[in-house]
N, C-alpha and C. Protein backbone atom coordinates (compact mmCIF):
# COMPACT_ATOMS: atom_id res chain seq x y z
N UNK A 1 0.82 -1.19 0.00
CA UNK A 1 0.00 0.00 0.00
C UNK A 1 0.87 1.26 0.00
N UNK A 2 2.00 1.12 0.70
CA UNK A 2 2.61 2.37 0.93
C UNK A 2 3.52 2.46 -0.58
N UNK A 3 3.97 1.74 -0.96
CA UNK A 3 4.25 1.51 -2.65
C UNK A 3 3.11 2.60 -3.42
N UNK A 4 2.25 1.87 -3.27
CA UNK A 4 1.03 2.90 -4.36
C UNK A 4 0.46 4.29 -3.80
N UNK A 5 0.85 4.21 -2.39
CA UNK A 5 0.81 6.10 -2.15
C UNK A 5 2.09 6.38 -2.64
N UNK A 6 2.90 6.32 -2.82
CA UNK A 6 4.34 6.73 -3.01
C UNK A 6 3.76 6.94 -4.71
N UNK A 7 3.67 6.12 -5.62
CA UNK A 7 3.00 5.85 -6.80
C UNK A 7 2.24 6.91 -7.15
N UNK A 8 1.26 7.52 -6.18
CA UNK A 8 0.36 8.38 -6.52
C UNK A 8 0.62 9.68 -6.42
N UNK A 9 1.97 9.89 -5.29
CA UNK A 9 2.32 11.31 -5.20
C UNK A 9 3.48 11.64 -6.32
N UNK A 10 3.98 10.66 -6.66
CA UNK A 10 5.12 10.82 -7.87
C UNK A 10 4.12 11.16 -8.87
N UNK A 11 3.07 10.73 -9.20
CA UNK A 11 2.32 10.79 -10.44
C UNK A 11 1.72 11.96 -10.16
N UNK A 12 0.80 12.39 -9.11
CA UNK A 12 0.85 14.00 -8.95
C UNK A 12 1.81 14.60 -9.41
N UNK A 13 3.36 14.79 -9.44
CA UNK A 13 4.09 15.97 -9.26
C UNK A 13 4.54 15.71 -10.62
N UNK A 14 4.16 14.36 -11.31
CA UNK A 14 4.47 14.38 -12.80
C UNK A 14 3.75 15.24 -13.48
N UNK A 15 2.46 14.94 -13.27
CA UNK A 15 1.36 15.41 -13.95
C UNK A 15 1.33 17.40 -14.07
N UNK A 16 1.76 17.86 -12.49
CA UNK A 16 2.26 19.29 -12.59
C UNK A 16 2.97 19.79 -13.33
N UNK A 17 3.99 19.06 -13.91
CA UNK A 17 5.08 19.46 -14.68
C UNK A 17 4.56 19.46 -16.02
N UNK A 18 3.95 18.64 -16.62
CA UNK A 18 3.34 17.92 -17.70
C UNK A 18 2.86 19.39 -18.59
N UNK A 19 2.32 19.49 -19.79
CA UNK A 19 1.91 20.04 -20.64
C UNK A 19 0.38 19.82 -20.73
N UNK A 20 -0.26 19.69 -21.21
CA UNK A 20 -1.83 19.85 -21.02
C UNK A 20 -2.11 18.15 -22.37
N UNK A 21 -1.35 18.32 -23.27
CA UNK A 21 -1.03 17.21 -24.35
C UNK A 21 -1.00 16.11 -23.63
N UNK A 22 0.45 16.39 -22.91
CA UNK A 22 0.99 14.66 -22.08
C UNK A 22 -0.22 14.38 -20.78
N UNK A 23 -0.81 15.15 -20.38
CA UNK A 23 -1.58 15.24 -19.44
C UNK A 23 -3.25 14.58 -20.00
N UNK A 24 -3.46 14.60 -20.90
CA UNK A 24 -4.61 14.32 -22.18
C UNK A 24 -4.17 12.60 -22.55
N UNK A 25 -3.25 12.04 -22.55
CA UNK A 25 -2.66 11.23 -23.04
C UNK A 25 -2.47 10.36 -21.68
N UNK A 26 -1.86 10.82 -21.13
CA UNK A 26 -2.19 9.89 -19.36
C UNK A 26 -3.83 9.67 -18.78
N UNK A 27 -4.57 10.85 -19.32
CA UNK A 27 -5.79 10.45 -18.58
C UNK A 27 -6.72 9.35 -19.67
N UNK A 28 -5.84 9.20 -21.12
CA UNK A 28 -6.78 8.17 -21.63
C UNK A 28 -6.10 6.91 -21.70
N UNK A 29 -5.09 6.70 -21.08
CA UNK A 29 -4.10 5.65 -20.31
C UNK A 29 -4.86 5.24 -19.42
N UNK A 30 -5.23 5.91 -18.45
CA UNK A 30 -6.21 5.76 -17.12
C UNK A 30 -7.55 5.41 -17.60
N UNK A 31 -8.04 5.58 -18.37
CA UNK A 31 -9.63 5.55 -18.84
C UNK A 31 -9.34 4.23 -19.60
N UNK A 32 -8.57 3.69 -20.11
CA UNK A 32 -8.56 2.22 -20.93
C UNK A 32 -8.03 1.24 -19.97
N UNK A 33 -7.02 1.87 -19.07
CA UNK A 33 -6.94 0.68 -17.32
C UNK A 33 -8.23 -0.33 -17.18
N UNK A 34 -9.01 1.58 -16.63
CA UNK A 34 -10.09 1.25 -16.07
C UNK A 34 -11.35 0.21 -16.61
N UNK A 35 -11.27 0.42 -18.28
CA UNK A 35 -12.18 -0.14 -19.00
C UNK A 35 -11.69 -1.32 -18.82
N UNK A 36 -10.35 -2.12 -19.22
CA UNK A 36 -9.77 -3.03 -19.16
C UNK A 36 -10.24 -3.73 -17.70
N UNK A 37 -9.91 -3.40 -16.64
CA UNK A 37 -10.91 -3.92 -15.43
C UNK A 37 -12.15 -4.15 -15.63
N UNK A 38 -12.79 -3.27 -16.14
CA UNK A 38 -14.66 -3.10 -15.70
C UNK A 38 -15.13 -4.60 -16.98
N UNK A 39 -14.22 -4.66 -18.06
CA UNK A 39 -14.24 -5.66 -18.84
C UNK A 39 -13.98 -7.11 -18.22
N UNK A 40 -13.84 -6.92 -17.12
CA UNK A 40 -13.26 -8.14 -16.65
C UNK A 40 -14.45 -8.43 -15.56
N UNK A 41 -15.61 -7.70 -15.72
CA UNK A 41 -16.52 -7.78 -15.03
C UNK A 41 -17.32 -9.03 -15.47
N UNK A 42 -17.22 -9.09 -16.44
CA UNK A 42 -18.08 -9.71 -17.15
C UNK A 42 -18.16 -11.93 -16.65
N UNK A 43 -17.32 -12.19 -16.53
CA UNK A 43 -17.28 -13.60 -15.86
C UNK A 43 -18.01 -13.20 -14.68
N UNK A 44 -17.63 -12.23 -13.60
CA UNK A 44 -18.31 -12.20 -12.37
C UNK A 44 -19.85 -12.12 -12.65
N UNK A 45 -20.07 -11.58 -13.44
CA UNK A 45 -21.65 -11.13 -13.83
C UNK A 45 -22.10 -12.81 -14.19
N UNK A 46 -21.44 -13.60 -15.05
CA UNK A 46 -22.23 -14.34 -15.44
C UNK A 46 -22.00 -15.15 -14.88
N UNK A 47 -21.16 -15.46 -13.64
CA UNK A 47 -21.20 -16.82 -12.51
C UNK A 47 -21.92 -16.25 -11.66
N UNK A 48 -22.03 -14.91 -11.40
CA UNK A 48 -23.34 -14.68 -10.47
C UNK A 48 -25.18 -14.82 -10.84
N UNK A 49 -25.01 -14.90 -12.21
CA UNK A 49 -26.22 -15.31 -12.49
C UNK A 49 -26.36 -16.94 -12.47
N UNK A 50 -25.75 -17.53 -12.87
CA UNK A 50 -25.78 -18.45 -12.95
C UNK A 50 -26.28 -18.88 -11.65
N UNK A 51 -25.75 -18.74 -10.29
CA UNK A 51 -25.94 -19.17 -8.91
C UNK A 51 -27.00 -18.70 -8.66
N UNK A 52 -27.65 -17.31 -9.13
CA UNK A 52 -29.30 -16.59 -8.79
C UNK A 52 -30.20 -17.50 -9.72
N UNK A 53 -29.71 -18.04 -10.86
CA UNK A 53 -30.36 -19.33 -11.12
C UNK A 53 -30.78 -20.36 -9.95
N UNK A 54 -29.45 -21.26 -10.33
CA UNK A 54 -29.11 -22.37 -9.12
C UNK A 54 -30.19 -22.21 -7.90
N UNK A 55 -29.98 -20.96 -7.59
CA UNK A 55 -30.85 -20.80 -6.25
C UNK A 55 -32.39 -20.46 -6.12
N UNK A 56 -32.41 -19.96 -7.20
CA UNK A 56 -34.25 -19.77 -7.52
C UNK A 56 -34.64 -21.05 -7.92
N UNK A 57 -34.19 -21.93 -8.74
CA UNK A 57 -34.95 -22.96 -9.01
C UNK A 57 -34.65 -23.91 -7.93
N UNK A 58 -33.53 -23.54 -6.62
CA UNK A 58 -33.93 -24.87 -5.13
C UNK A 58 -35.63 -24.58 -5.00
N UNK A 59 -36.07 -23.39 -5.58
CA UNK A 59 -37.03 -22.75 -4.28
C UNK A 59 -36.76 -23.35 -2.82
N UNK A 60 -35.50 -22.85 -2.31
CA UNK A 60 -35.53 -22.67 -1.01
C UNK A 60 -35.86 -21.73 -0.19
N UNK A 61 -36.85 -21.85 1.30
CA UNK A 61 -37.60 -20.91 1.77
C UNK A 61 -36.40 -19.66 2.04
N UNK A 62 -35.22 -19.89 2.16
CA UNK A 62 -35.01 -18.36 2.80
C UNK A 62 -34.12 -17.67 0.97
N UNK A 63 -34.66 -18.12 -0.09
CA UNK A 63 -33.77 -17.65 -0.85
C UNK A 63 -33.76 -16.35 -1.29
N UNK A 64 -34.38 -15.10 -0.78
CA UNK A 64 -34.45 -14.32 -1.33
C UNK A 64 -33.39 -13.65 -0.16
N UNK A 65 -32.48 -14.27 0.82
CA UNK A 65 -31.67 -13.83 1.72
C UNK A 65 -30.53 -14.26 1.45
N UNK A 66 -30.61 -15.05 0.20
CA UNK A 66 -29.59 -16.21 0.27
C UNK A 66 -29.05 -15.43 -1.24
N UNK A 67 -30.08 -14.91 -2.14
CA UNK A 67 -29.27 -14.16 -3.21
C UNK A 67 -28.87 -12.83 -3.10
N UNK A 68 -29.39 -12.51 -1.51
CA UNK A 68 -28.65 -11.06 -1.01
C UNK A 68 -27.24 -11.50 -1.17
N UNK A 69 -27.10 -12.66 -0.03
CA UNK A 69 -25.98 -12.91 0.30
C UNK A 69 -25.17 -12.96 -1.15
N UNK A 70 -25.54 -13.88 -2.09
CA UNK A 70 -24.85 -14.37 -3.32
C UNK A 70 -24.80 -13.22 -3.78
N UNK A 71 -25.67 -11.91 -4.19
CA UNK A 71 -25.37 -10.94 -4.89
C UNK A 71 -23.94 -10.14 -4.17
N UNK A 72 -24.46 -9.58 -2.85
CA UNK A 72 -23.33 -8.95 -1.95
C UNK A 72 -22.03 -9.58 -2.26
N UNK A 73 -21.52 -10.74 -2.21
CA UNK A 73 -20.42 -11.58 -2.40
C UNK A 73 -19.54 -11.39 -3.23
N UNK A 74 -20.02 -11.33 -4.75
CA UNK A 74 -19.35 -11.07 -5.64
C UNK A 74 -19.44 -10.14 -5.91
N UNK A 75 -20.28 -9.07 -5.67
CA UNK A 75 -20.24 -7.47 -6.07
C UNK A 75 -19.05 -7.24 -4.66
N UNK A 76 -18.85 -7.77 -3.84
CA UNK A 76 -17.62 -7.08 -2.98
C UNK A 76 -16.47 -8.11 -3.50
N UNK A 77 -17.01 -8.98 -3.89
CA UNK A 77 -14.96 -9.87 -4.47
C UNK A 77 -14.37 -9.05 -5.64
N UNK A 78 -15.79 -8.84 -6.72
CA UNK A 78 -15.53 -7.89 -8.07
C UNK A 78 -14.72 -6.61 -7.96
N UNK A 79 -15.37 -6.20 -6.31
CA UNK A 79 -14.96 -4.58 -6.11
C UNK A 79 -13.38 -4.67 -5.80
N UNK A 80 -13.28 -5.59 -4.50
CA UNK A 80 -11.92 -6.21 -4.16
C UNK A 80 -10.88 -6.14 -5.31
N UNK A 81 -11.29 -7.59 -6.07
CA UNK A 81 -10.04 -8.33 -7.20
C UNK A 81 -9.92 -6.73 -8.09
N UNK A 82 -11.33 -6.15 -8.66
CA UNK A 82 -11.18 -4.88 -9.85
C UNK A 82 -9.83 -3.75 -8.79
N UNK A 83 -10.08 -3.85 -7.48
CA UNK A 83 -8.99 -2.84 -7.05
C UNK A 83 -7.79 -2.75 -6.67
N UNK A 84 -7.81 -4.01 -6.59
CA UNK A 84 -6.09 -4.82 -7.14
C UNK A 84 -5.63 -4.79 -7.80
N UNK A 85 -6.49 -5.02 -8.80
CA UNK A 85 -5.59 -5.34 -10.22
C UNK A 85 -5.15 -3.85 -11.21
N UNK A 86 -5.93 -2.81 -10.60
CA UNK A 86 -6.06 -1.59 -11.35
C UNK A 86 -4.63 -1.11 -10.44
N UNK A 87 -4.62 -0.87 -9.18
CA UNK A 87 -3.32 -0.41 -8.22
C UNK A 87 -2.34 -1.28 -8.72
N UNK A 88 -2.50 -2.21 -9.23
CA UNK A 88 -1.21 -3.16 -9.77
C UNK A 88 -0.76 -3.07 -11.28
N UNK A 89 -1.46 -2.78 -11.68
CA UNK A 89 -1.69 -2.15 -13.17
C UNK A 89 -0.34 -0.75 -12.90
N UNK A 90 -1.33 0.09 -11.99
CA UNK A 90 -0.58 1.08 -12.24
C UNK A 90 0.09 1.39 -11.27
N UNK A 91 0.68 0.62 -10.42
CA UNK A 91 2.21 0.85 -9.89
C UNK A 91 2.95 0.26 -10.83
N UNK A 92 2.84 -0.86 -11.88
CA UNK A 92 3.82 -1.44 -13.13
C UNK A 92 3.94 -0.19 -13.88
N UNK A 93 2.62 0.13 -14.55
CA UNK A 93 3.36 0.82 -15.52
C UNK A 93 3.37 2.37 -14.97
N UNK A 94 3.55 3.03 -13.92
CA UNK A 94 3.59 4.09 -13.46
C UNK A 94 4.76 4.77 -12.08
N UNK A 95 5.20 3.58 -11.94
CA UNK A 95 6.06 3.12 -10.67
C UNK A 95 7.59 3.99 -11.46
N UNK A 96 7.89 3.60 -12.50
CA UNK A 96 9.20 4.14 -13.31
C UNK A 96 9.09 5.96 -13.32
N UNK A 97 7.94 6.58 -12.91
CA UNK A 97 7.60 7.72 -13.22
C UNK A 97 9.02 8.70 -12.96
N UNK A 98 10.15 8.28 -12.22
CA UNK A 98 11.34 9.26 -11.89
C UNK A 98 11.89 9.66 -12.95
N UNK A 99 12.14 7.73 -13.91
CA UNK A 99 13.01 8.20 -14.55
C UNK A 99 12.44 8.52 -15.57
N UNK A 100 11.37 8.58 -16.02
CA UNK A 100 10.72 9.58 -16.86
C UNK A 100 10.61 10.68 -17.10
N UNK A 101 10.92 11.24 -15.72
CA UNK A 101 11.20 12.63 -15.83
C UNK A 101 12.61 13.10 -15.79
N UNK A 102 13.33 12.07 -15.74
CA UNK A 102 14.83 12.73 -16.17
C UNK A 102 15.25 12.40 -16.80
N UNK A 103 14.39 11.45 -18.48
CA UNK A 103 14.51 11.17 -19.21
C UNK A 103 14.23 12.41 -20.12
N UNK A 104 12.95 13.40 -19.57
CA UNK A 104 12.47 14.48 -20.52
C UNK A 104 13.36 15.30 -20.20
């Protein structure tokens, strides 16, 4: 964690320096991350239906507590794994940010 605050304040003081261009160009870096995650939504979506299946056709009496539970589950593993993988994303490719700037 302390890696990706470190990560985030280097990338602040990049971004200050930056031109309004390179600054345009990082934020659609960030916007295709993000898509790249939210794309990865898509298995979670459809093993969670699958189980709101599974579980409507037990008709078991408490199931409408039981696909809270199943919904809650993977909408917090989705939220979890999606915020991992995005902070890991971009401490890789954002972590080098020094010598980038004493490369320019």
């Amino acid at each position: 964690m302390k890696k990706f605050i470190n990560t985030i304040k280097e990338l602040i003081k990049y971004c200050t320096k930056k031109p309004f261009k390179d600054l345009l160009k990082l934020l659609g870096e960030l916007l295709i991350i993000a898509l790249i995650v939210a794309i990865f939504k898509l298995p979670f979506i459809m093993i969670r239906d699958f189980g709101i299946e599974l579980i409507t056709s037990m008709g078991l009496r408490f199931s409408n507590i039981m696909l809270l539970i199943w919904n809650l589950g993977f909408d917090l593993s989705y939220l979890v794994i999606g915020i991992i993988i995005y902070i890991h994303i971009l401490n890789k490719r954002y972590n080098n940010i020094n010598e980038t700037k004493k490369d320019l």
